[in-house]
PDB file of N, CA and C in Angstrom:
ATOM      1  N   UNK A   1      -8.900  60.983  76.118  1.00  0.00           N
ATOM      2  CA  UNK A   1     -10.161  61.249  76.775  1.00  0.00           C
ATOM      3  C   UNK A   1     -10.456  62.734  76.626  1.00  0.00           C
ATOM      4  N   UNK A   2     -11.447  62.956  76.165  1.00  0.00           N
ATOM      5  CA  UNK A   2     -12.009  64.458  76.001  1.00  0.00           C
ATOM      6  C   UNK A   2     -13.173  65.051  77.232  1.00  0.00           C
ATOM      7  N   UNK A   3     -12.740  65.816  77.955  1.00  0.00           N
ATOM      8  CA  UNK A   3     -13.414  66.789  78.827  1.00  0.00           C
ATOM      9  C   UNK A   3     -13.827  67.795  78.528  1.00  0.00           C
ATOM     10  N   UNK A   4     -14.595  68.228  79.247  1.00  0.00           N
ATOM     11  CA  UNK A   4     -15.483  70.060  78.910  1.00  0.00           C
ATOM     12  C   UNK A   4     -14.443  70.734  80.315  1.00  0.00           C
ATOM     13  N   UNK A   5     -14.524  71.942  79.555  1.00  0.00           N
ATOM     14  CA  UNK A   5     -13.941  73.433  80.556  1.00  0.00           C
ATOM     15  C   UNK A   5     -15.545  73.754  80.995  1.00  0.00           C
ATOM     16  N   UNK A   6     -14.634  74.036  82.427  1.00  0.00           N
ATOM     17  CA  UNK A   6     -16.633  74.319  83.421  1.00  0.00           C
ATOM     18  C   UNK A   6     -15.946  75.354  83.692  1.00  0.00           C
ATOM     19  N   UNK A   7     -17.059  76.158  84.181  1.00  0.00           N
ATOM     20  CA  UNK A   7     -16.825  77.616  84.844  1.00  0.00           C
ATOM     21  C   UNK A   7     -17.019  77.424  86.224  1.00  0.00           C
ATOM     22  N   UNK A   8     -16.065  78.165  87.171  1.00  0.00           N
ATOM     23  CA  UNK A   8     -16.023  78.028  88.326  1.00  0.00           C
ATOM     24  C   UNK A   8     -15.919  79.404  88.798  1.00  0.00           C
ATOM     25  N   UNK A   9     -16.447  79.896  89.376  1.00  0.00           N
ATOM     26  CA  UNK A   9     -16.914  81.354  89.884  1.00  0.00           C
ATOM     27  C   UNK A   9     -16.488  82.052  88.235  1.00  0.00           C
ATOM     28  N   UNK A  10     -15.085  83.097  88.791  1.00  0.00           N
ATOM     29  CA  UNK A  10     -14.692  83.757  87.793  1.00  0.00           C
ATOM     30  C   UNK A  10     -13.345  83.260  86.848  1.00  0.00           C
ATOM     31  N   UNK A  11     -13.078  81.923  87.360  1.00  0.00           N
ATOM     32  CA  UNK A  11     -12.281  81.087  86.411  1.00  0.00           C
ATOM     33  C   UNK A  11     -12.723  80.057  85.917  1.00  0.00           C
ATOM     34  N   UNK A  12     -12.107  79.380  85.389  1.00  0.00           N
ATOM     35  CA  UNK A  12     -12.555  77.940  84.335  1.00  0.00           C
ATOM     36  C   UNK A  12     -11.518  76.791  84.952  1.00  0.00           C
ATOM     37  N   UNK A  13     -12.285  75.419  84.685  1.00  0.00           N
ATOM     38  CA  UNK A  13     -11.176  74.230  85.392  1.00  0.00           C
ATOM     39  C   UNK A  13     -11.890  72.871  84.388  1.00  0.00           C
ATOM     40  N   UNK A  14     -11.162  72.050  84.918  1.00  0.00           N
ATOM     41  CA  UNK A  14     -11.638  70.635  84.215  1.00  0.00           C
ATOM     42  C   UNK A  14     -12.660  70.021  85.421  1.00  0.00           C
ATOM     43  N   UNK A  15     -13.451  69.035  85.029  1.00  0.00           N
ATOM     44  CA  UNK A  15     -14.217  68.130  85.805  1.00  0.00           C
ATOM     45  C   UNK A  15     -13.981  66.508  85.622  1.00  0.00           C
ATOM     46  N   UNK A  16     -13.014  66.215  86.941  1.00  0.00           N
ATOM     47  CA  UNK A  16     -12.495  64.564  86.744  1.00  0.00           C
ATOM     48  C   UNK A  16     -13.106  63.639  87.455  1.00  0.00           C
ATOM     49  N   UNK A  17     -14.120  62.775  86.729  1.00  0.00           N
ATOM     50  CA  UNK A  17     -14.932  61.915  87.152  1.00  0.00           C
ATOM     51  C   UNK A  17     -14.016  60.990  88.339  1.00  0.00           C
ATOM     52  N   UNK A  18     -15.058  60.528  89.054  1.00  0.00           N
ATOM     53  CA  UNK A  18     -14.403  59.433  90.414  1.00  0.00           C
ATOM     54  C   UNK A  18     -13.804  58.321  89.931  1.00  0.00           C
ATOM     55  N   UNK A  19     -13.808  57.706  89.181  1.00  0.00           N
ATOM     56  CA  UNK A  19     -13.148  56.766  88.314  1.00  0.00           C
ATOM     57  C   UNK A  19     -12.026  57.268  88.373  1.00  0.00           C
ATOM     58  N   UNK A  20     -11.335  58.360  87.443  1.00  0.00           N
ATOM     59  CA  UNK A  20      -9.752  58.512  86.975  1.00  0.00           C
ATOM     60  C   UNK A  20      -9.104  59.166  88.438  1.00  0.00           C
ATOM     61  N   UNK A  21     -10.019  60.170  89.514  1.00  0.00           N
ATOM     62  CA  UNK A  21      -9.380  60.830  90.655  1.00  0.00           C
ATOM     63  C   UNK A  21      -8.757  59.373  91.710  1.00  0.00           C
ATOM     64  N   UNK A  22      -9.770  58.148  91.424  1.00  0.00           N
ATOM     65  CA  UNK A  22      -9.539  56.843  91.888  1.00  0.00           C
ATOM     66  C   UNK A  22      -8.737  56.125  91.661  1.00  0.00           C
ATOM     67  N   UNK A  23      -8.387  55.780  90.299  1.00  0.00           N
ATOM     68  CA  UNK A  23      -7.104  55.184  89.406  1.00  0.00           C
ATOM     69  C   UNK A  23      -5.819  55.406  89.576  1.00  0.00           C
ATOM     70  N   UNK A  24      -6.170  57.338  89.864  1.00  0.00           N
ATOM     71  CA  UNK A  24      -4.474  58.029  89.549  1.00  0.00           C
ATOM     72  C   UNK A  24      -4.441  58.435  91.343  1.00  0.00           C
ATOM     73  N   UNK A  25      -5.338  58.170  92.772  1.00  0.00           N
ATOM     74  CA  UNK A  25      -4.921  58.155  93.359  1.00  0.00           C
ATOM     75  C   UNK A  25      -4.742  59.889  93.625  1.00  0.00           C
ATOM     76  N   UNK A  26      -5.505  60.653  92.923  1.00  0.00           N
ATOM     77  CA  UNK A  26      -5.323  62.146  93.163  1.00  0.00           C
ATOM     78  C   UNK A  26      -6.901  62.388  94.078  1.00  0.00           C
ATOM     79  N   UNK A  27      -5.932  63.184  95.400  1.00  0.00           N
ATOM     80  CA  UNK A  27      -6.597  63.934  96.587  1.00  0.00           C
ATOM     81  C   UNK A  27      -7.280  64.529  96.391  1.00  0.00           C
ATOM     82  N   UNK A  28      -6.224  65.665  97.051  1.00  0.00           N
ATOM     83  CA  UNK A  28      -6.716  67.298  97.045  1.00  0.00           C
ATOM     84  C   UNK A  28      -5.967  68.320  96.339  1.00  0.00           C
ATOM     85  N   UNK A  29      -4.792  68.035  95.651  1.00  0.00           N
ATOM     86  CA  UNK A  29      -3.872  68.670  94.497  1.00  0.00           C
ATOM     87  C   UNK A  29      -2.671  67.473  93.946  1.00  0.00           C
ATOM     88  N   UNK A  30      -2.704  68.539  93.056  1.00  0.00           N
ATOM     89  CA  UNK A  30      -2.117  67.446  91.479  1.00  0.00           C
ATOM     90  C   UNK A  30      -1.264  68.488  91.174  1.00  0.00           C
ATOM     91  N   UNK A  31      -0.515  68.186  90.180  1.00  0.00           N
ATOM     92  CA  UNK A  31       1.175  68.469  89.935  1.00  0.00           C
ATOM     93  C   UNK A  31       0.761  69.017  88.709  1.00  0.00           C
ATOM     94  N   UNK A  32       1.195  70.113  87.903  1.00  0.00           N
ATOM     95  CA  UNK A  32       0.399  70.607  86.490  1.00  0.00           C
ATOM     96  C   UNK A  32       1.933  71.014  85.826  1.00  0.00           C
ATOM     97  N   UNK A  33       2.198  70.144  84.896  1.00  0.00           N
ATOM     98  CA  UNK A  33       3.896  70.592  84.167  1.00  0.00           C
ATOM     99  C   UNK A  33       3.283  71.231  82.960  1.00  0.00           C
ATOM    100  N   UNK A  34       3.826  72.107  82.521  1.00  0.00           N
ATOM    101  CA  UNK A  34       3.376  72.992  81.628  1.00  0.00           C
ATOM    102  C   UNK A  34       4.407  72.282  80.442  1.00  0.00           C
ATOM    103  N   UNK A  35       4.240  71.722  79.277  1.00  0.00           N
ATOM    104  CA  UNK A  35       5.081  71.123  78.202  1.00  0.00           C
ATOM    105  C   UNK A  35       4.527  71.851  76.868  1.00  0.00           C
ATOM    106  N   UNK A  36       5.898  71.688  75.597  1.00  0.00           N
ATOM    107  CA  UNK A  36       5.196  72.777  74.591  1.00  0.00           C
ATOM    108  C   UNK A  36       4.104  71.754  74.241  1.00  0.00           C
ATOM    109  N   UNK A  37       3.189  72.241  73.614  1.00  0.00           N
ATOM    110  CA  UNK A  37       1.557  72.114  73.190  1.00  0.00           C
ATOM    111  C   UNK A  37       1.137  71.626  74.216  1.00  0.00           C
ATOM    112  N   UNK A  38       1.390  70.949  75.380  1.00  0.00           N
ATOM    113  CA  UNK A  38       0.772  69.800  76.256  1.00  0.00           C
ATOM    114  C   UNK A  38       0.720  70.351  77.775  1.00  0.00           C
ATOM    115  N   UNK A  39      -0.698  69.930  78.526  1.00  0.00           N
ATOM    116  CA  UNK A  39      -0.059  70.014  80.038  1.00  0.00           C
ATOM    117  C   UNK A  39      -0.569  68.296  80.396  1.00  0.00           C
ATOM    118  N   UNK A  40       0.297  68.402  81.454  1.00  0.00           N
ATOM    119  CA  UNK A  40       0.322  66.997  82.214  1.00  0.00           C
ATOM    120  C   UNK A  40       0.061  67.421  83.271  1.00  0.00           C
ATOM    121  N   UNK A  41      -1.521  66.602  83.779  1.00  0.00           N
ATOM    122  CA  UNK A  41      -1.820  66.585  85.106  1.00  0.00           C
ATOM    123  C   UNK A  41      -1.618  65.000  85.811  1.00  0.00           C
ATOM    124  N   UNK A  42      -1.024  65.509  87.034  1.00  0.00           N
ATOM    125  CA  UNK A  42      -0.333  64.157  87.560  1.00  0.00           C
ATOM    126  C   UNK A  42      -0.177  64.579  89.279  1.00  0.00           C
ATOM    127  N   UNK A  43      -0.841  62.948  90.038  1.00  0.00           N
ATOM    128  CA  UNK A  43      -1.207  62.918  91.303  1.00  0.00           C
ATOM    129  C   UNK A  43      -0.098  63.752  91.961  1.00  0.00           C
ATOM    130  N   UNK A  44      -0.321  64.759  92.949  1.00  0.00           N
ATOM    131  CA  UNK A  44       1.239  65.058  93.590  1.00  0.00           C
ATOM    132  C   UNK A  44       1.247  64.073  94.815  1.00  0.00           C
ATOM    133  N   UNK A  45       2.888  63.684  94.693  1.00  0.00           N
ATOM    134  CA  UNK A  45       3.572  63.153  95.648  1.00  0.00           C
ATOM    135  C   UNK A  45       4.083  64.190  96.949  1.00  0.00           C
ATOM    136  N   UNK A  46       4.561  63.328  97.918  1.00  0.00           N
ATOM    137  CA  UNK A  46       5.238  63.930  99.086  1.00  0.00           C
ATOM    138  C   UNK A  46       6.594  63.326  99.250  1.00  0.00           C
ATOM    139  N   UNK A  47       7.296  64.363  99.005  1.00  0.00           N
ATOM    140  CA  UNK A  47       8.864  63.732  99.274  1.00  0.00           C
ATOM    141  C   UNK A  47       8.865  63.092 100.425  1.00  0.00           C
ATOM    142  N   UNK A  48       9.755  62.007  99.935  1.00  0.00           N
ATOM    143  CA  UNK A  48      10.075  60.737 101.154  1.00  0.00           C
ATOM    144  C   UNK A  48       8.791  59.857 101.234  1.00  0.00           C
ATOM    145  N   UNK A  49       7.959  60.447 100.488  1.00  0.00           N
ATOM    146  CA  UNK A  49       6.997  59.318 100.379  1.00  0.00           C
ATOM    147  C   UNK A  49       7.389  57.825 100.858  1.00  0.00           C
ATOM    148  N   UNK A  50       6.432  56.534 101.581  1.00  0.00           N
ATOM    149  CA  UNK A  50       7.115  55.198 101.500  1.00  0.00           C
ATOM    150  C   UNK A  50       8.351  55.050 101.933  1.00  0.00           C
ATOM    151  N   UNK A  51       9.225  56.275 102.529  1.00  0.00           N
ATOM    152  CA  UNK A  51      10.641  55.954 103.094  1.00  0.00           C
ATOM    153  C   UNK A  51      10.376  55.094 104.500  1.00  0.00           C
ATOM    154  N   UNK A  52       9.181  55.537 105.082  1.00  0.00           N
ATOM    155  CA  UNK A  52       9.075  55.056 106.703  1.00  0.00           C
ATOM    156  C   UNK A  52       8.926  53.075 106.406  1.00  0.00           C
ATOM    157  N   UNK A  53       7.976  52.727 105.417  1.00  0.00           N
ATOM    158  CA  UNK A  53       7.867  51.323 105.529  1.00  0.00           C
ATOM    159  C   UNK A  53       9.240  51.113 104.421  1.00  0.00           C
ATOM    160  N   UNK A  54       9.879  51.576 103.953  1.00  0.00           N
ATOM    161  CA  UNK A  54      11.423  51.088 103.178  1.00  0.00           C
ATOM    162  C   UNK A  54      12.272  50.802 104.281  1.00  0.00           C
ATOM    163  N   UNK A  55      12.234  51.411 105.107  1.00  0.00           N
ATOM    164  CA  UNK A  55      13.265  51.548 106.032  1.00  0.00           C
ATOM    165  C   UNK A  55      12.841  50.520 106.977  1.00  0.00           C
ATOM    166  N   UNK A  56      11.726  50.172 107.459  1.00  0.00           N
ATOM    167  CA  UNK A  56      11.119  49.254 108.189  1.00  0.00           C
ATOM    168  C   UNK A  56      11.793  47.571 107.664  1.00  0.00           C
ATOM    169  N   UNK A  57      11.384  47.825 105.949  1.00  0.00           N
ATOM    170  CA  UNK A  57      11.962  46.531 104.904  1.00  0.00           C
ATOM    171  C   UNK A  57      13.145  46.043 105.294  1.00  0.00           C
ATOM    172  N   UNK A  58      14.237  47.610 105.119  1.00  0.00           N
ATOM    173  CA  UNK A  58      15.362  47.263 104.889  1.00  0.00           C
ATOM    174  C   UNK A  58      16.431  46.647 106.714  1.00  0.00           C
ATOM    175  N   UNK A  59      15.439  47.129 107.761  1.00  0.00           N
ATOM    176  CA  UNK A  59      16.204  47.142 108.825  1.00  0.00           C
ATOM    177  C   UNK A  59      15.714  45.397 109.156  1.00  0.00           C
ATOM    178  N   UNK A  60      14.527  45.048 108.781  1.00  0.00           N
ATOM    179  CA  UNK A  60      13.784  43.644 108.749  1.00  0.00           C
ATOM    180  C   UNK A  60      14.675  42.447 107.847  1.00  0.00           C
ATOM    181  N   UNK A  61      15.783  42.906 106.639  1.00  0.00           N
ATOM    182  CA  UNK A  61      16.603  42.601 106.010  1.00  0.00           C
ATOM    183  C   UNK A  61      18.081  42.367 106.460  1.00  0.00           C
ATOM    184  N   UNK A  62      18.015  43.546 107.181  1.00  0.00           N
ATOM    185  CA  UNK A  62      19.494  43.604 107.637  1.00  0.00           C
ATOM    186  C   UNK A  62      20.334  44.890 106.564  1.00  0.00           C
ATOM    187  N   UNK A  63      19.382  45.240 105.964  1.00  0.00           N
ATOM    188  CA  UNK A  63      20.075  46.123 104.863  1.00  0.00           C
ATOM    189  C   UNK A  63      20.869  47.253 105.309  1.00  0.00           C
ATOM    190  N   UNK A  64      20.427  48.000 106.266  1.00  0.00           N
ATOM    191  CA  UNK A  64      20.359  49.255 107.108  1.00  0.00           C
ATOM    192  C   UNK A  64      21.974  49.309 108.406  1.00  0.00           C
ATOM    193  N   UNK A  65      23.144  48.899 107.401  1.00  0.00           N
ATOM    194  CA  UNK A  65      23.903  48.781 108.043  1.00  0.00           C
ATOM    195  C   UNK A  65      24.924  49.427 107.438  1.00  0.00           C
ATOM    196  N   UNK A  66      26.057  50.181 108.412  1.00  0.00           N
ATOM    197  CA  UNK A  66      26.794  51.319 107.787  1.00  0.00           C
ATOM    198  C   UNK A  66      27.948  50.501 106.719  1.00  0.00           C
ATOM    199  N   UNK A  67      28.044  51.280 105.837  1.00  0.00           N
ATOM    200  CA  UNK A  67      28.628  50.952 104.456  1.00  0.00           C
ATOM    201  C   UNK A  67      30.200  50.942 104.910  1.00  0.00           C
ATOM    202  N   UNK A  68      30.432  52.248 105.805  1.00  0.00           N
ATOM    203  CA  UNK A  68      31.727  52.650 106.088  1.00  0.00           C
ATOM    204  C   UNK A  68      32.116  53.059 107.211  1.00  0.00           C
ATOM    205  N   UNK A  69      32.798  52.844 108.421  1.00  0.00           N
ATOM    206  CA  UNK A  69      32.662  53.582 109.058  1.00  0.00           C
ATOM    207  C   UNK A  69      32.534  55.112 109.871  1.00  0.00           C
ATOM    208  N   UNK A  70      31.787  55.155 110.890  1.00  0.00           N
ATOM    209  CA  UNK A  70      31.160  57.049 110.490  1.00  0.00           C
ATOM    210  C   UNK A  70      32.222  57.825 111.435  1.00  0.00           C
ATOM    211  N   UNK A  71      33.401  56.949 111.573  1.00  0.00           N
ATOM    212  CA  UNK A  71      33.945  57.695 112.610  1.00  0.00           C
ATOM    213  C   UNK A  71      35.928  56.540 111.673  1.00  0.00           C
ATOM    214  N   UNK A  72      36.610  57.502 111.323  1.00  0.00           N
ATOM    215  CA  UNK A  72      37.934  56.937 111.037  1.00  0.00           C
ATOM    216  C   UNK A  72      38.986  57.041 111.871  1.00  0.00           C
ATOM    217  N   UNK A  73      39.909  56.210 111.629  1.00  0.00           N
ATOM    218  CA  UNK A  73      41.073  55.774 112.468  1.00  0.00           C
ATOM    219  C   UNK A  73      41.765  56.913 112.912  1.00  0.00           C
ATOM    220  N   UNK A  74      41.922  58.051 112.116  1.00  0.00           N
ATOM    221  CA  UNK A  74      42.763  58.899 112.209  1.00  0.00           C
ATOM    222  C   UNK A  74      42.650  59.627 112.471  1.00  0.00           C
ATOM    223  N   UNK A  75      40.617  59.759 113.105  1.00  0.00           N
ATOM    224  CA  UNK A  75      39.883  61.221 113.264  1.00  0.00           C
ATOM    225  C   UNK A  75      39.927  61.366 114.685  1.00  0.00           C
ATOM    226  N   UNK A  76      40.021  62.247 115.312  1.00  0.00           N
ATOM    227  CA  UNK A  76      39.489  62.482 117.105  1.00  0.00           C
ATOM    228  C   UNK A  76      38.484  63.011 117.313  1.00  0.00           C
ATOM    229  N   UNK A  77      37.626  62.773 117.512  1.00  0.00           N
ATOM    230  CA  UNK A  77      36.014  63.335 117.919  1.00  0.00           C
ATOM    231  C   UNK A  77      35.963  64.429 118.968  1.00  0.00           C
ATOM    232  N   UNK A  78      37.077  64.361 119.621  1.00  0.00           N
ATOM    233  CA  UNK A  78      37.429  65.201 121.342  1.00  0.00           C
ATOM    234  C   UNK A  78      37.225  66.722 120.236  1.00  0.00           C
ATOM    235  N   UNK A  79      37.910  66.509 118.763  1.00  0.00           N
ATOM    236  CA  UNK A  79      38.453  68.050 118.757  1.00  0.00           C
ATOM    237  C   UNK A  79      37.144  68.703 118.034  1.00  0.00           C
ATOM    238  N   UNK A  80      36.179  68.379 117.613  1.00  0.00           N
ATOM    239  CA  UNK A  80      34.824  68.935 117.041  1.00  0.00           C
ATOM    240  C   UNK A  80      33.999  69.846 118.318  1.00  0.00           C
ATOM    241  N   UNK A  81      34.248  69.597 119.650  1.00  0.00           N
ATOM    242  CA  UNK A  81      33.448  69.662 120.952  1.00  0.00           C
ATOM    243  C   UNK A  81      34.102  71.200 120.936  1.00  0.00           C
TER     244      UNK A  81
END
């Protein structure tokens, strides 16, 4: 897809029709990786994104249950205090 460089005060930017800002789900800032010859513009995420309804999934599953126990046979908790 080919775009025009617009002028914006005293810098220059791209202009992304409502269609692709719609598609790719981009806000109010986007992620810009600088690659040789290439840049990639791409929606930014928020770490932990989707963790709150994963965790919702996994406790609705039964998933969300300790692997190991968080406290061992041999440990005393008295002596951390």
């Amino acid at each position: 897809m080919e775009v025009s460089i617009v002028q914006i005060g005293n810098s220059k930017g791209l202009r992304l029709s409502k269609t692709v800002l719609d598609k790719y789900k981009i806000r109010d800032t986007v992620e810009m990786i600088l690659e040789e010859e290439q840049i990639v513009i791409r929606a930014s995420t928020k770490p932990r994104q989707g963790w709150d309804e994963a965790f919702k999934i996994m406790n609705a599953n039964g998933d969300d249950q300790l692997l190991m126990n968080d406290i061992f046979d041999d440990e005393n908790p008295e002596e951390w205090k």
